[in-house]
PDB file of N, CA and C in Angstrom:
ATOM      1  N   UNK A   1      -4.759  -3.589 -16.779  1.00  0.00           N
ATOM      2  CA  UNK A   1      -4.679  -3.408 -15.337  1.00  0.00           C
ATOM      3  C   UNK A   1      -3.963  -2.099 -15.025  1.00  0.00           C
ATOM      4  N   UNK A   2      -4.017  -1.841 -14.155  1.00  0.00           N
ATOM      5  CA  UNK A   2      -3.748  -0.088 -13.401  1.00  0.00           C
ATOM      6  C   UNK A   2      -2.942  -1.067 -12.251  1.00  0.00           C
ATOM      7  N   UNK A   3      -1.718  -0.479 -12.107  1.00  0.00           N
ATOM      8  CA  UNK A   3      -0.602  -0.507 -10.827  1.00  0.00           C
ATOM      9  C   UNK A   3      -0.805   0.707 -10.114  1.00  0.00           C
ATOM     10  N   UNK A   4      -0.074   0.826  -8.866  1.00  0.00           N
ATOM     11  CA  UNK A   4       0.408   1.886  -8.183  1.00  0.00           C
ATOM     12  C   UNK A   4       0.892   1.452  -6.846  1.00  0.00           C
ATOM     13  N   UNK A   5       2.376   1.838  -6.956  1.00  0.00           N
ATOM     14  CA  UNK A   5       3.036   1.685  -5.659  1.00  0.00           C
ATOM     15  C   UNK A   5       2.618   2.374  -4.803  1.00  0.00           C
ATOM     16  N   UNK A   6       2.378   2.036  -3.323  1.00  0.00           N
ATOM     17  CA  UNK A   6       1.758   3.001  -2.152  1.00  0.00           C
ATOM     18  C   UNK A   6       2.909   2.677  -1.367  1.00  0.00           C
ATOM     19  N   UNK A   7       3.408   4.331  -0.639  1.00  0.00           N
ATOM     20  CA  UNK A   7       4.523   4.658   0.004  1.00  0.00           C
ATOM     21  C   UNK A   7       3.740   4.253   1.419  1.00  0.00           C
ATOM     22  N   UNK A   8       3.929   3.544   2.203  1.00  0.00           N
ATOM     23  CA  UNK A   8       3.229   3.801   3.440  1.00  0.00           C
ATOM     24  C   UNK A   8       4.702   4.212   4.817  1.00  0.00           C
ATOM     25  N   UNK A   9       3.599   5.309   5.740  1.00  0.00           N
ATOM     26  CA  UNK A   9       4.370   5.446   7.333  1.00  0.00           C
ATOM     27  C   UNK A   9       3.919   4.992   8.259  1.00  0.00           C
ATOM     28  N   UNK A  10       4.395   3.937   9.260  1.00  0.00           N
ATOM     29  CA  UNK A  10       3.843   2.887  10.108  1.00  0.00           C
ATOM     30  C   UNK A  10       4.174   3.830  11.604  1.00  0.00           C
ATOM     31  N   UNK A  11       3.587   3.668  12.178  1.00  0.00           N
ATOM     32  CA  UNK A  11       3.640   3.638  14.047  1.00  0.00           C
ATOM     33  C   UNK A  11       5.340   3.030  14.085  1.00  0.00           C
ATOM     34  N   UNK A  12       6.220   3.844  15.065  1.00  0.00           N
ATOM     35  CA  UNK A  12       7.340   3.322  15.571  1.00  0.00           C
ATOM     36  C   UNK A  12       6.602   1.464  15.897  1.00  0.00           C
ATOM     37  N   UNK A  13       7.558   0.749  15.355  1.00  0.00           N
ATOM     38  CA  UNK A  13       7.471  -1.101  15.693  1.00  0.00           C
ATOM     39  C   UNK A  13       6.504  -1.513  14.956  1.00  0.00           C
ATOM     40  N   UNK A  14       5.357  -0.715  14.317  1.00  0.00           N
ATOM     41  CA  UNK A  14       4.612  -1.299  13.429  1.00  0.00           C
ATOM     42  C   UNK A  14       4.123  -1.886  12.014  1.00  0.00           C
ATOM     43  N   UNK A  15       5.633  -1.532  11.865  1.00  0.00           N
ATOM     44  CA  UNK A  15       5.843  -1.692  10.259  1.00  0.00           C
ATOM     45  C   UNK A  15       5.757  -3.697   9.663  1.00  0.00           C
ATOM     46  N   UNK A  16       5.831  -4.221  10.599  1.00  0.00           N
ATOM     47  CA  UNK A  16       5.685  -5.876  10.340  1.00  0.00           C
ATOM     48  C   UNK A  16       4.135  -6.219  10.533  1.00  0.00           C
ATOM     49  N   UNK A  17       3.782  -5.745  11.086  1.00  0.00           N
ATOM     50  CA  UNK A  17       1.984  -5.772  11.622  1.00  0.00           C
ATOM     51  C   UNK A  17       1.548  -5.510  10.595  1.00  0.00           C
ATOM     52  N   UNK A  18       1.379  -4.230  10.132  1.00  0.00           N
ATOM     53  CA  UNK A  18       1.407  -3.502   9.104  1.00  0.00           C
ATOM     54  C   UNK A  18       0.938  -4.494   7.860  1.00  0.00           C
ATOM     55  N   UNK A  19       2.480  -4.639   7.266  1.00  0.00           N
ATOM     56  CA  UNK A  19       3.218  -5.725   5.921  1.00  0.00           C
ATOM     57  C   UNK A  19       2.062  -6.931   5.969  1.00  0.00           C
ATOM     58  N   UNK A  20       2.016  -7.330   7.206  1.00  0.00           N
ATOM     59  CA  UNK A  20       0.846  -8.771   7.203  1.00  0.00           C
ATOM     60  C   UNK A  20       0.013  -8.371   6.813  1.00  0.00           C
ATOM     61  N   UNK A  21      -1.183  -7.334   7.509  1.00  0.00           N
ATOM     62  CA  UNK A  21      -2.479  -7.392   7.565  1.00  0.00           C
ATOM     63  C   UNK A  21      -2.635  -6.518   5.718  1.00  0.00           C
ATOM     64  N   UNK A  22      -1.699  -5.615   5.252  1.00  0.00           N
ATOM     65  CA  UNK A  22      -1.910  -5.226   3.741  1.00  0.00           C
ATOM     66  C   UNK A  22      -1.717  -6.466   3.262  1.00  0.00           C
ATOM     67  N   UNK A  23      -0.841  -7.694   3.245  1.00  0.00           N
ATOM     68  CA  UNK A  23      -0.547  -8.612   2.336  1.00  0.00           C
ATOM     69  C   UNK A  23      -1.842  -9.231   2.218  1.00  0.00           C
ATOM     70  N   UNK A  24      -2.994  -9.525   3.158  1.00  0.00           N
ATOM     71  CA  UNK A  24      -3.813 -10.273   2.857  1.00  0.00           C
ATOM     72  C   UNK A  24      -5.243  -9.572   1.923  1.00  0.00           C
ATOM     73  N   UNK A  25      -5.068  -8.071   1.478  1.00  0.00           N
ATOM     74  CA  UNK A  25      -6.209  -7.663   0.845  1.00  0.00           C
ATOM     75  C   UNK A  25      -5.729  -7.876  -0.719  1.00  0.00           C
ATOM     76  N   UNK A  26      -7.114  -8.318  -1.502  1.00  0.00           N
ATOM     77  CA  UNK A  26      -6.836  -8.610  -2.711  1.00  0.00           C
ATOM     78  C   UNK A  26      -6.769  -7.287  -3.515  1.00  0.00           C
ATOM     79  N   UNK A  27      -5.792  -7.731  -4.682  1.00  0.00           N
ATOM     80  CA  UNK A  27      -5.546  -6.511  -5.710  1.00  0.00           C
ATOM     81  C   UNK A  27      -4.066  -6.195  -4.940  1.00  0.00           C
ATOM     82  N   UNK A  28      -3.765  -6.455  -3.813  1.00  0.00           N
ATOM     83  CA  UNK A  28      -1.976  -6.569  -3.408  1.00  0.00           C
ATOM     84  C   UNK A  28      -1.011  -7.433  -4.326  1.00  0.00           C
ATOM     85  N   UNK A  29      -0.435  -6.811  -5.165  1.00  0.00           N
ATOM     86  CA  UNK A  29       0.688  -7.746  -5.364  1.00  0.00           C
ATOM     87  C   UNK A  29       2.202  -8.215  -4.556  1.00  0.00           C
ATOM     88  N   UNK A  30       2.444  -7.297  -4.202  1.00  0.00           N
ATOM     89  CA  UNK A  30       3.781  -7.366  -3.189  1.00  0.00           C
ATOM     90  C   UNK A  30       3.826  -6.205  -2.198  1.00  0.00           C
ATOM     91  N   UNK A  31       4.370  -6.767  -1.048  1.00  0.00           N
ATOM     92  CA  UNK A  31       4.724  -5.976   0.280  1.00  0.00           C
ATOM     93  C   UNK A  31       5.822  -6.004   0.519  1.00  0.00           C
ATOM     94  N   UNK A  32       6.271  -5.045   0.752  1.00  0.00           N
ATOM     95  CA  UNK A  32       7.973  -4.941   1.392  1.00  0.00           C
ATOM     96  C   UNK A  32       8.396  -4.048   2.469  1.00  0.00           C
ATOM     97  N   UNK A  33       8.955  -4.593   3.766  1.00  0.00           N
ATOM     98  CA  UNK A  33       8.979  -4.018   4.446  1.00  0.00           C
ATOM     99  C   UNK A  33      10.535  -2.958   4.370  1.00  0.00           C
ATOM    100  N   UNK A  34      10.530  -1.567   4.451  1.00  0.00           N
ATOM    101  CA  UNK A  34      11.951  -0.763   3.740  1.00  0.00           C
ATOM    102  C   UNK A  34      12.571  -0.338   4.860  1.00  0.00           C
ATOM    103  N   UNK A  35      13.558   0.248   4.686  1.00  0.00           N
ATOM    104  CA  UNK A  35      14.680   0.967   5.336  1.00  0.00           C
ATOM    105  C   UNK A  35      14.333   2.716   4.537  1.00  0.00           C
ATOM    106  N   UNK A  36      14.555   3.389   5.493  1.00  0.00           N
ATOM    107  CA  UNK A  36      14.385   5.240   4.467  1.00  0.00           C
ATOM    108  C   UNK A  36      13.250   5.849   5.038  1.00  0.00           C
ATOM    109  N   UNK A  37      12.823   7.022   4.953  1.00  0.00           N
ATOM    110  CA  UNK A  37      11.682   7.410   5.302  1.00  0.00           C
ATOM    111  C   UNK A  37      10.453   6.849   4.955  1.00  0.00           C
ATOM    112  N   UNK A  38       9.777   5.846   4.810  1.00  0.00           N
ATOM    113  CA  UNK A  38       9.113   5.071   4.435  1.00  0.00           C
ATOM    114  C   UNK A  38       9.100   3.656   4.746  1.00  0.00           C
ATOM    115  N   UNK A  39       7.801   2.434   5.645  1.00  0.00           N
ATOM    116  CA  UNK A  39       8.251   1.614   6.459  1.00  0.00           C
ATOM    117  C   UNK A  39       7.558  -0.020   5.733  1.00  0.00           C
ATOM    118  N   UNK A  40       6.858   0.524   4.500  1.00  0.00           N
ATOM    119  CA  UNK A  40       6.609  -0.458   3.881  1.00  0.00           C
ATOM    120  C   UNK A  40       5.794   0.115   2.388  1.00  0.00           C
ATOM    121  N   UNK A  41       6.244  -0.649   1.267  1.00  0.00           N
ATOM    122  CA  UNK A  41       5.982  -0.429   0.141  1.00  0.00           C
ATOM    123  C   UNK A  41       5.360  -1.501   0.057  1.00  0.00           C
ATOM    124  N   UNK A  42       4.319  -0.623  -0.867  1.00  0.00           N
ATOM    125  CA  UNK A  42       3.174  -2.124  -1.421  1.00  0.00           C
ATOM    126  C   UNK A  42       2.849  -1.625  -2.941  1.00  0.00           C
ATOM    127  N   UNK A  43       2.718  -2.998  -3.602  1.00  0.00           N
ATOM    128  CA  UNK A  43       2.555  -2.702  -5.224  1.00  0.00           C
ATOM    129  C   UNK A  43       1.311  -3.506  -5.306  1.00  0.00           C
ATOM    130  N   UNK A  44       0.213  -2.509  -5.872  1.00  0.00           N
ATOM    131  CA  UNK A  44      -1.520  -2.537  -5.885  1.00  0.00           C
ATOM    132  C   UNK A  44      -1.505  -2.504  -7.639  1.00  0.00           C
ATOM    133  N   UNK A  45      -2.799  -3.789  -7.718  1.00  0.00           N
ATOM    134  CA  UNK A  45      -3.474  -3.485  -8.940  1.00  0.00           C
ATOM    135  C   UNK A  45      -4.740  -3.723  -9.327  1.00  0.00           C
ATOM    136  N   UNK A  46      -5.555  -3.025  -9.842  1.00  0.00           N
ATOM    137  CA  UNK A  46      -6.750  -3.016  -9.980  1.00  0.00           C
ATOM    138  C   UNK A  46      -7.311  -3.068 -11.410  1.00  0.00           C
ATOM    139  N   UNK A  47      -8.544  -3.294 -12.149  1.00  0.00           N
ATOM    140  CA  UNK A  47      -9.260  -3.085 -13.470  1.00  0.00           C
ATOM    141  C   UNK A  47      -9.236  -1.494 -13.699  1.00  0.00           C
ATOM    142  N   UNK A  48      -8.891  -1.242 -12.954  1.00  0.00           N
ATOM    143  CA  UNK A  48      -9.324   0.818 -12.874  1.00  0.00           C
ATOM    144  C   UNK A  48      -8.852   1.858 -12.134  1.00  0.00           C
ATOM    145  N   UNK A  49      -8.699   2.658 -12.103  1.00  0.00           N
ATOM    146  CA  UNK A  49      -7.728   3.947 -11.677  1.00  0.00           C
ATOM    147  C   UNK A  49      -9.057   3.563 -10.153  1.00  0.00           C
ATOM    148  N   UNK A  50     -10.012   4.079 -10.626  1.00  0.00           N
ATOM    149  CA  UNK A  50     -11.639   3.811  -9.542  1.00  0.00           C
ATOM    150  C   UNK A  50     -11.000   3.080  -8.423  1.00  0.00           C
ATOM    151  N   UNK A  51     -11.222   1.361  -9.053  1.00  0.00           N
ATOM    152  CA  UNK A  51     -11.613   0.792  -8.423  1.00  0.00           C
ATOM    153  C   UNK A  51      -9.660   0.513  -7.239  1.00  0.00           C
ATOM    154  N   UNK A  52      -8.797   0.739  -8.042  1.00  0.00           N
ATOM    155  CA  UNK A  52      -7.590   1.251  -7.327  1.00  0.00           C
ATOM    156  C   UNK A  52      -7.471   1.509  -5.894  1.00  0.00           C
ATOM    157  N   UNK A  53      -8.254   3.343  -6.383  1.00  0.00           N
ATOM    158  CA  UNK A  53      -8.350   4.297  -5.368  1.00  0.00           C
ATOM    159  C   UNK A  53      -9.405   4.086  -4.409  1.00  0.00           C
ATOM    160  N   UNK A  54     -10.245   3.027  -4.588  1.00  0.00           N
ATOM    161  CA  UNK A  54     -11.303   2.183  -2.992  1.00  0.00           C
ATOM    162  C   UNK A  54     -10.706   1.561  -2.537  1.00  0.00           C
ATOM    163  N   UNK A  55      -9.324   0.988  -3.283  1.00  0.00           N
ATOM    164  CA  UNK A  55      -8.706  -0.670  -2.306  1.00  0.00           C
ATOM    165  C   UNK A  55      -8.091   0.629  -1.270  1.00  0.00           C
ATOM    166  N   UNK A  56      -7.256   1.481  -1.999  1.00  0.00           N
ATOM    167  CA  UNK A  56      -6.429   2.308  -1.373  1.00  0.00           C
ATOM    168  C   UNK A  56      -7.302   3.138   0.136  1.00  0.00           C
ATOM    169  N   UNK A  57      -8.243   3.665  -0.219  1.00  0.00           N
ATOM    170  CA  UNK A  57      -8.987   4.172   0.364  1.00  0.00           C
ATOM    171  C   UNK A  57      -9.775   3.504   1.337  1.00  0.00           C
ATOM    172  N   UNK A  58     -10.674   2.511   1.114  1.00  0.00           N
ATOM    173  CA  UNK A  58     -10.765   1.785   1.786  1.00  0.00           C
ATOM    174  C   UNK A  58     -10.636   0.662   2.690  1.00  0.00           C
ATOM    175  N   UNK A  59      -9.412   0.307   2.126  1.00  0.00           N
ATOM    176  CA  UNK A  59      -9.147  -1.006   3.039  1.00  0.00           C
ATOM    177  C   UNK A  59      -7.646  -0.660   3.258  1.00  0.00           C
ATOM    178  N   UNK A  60      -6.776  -0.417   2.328  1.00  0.00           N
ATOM    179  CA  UNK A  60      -5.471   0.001   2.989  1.00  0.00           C
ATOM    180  C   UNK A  60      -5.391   0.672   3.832  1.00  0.00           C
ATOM    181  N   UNK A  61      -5.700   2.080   4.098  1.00  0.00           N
ATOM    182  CA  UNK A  61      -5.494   2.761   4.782  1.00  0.00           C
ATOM    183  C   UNK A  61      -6.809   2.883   6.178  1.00  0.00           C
ATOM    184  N   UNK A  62      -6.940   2.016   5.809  1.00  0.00           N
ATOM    185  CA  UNK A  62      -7.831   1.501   7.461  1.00  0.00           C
ATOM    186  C   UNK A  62      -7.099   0.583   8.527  1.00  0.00           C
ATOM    187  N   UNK A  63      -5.769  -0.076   7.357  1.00  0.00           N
ATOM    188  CA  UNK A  63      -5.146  -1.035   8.545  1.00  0.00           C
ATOM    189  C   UNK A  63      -4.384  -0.578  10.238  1.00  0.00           C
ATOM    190  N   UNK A  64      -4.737  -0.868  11.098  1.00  0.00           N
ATOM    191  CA  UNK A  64      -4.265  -0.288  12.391  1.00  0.00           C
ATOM    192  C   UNK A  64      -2.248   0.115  11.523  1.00  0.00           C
ATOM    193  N   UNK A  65      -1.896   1.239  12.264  1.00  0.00           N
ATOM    194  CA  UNK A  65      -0.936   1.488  12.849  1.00  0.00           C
ATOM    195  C   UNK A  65      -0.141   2.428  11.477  1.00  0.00           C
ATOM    196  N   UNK A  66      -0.708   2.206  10.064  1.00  0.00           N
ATOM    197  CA  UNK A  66      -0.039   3.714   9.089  1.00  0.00           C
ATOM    198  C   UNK A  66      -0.709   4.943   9.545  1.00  0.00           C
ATOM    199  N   UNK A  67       0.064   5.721   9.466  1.00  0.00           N
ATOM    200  CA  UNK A  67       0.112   7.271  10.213  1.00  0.00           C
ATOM    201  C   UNK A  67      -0.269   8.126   8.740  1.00  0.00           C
ATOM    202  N   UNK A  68       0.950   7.701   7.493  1.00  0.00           N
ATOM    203  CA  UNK A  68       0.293   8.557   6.360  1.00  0.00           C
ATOM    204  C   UNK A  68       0.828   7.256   4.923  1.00  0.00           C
ATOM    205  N   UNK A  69      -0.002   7.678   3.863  1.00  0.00           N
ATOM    206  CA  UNK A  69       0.200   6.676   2.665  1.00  0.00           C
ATOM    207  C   UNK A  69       0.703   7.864   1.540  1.00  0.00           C
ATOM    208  N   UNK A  70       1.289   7.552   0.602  1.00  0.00           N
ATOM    209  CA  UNK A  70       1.579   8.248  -0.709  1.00  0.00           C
ATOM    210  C   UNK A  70       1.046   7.290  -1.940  1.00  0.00           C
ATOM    211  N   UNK A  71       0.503   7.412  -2.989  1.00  0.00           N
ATOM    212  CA  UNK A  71       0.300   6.601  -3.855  1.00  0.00           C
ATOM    213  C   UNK A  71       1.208   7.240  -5.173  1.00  0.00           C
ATOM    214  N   UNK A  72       2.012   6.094  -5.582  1.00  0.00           N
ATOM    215  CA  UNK A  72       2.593   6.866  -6.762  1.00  0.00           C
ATOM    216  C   UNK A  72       1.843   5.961  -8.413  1.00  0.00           C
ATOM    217  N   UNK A  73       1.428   6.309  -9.408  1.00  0.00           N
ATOM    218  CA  UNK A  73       0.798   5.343 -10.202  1.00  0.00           C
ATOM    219  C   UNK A  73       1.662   4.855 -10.867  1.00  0.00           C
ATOM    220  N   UNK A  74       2.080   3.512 -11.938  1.00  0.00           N
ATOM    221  CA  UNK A  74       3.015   3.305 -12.961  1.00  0.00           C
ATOM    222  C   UNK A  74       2.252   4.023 -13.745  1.00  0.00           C
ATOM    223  N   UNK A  75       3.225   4.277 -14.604  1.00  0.00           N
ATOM    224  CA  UNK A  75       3.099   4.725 -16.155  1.00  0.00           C
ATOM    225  C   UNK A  75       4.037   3.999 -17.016  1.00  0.00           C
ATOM    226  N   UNK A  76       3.409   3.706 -18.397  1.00  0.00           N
ATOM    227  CA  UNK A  76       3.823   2.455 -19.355  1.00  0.00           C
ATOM    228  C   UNK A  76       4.415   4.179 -20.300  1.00  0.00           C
ATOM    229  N   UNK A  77       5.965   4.176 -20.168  1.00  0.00           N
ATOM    230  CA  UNK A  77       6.564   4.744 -21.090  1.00  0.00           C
ATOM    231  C   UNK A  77       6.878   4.408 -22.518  1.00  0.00           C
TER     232      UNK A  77
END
């Protein structure tokens, strides 16, 4: 499996809206809503770097109210 934490930036108040509507797409493992420049972290996993970068692409970053996403990947040191 392929991880990658996605940094997301929510709309001022939208960061709980947000946290819900990512928690329910599959290949989400955890949502957290943060404190810091950044208004919710989500940890994604997929069969493939590919098929990853469609959840990311397509369905994350379609949810109403993130402004911008960062994807950072794990790496197995």
């Amino acid at each position: 499996m392929v991880q990658a934490y996605i940094l997301i930036q929510t709309e001022v108040g939208k960061a709980r809206d947000v946290a819900a509507a990512i928690d329910k797409i599959n290949g989400v493992v955890r949502v957290d809503a943060v404190t810091g420049p950044y208004d919710v972290v989500v940890l994604g996993e997929a069969h493939s770097v590919d098929e990853l970068g469609r959840m990311i692409v397509s369905k994350i970053q379609y949810v109403p109210g993130i402004t911008r996403t960062v994807t950072c990947s794990v790496v197995n040191l």
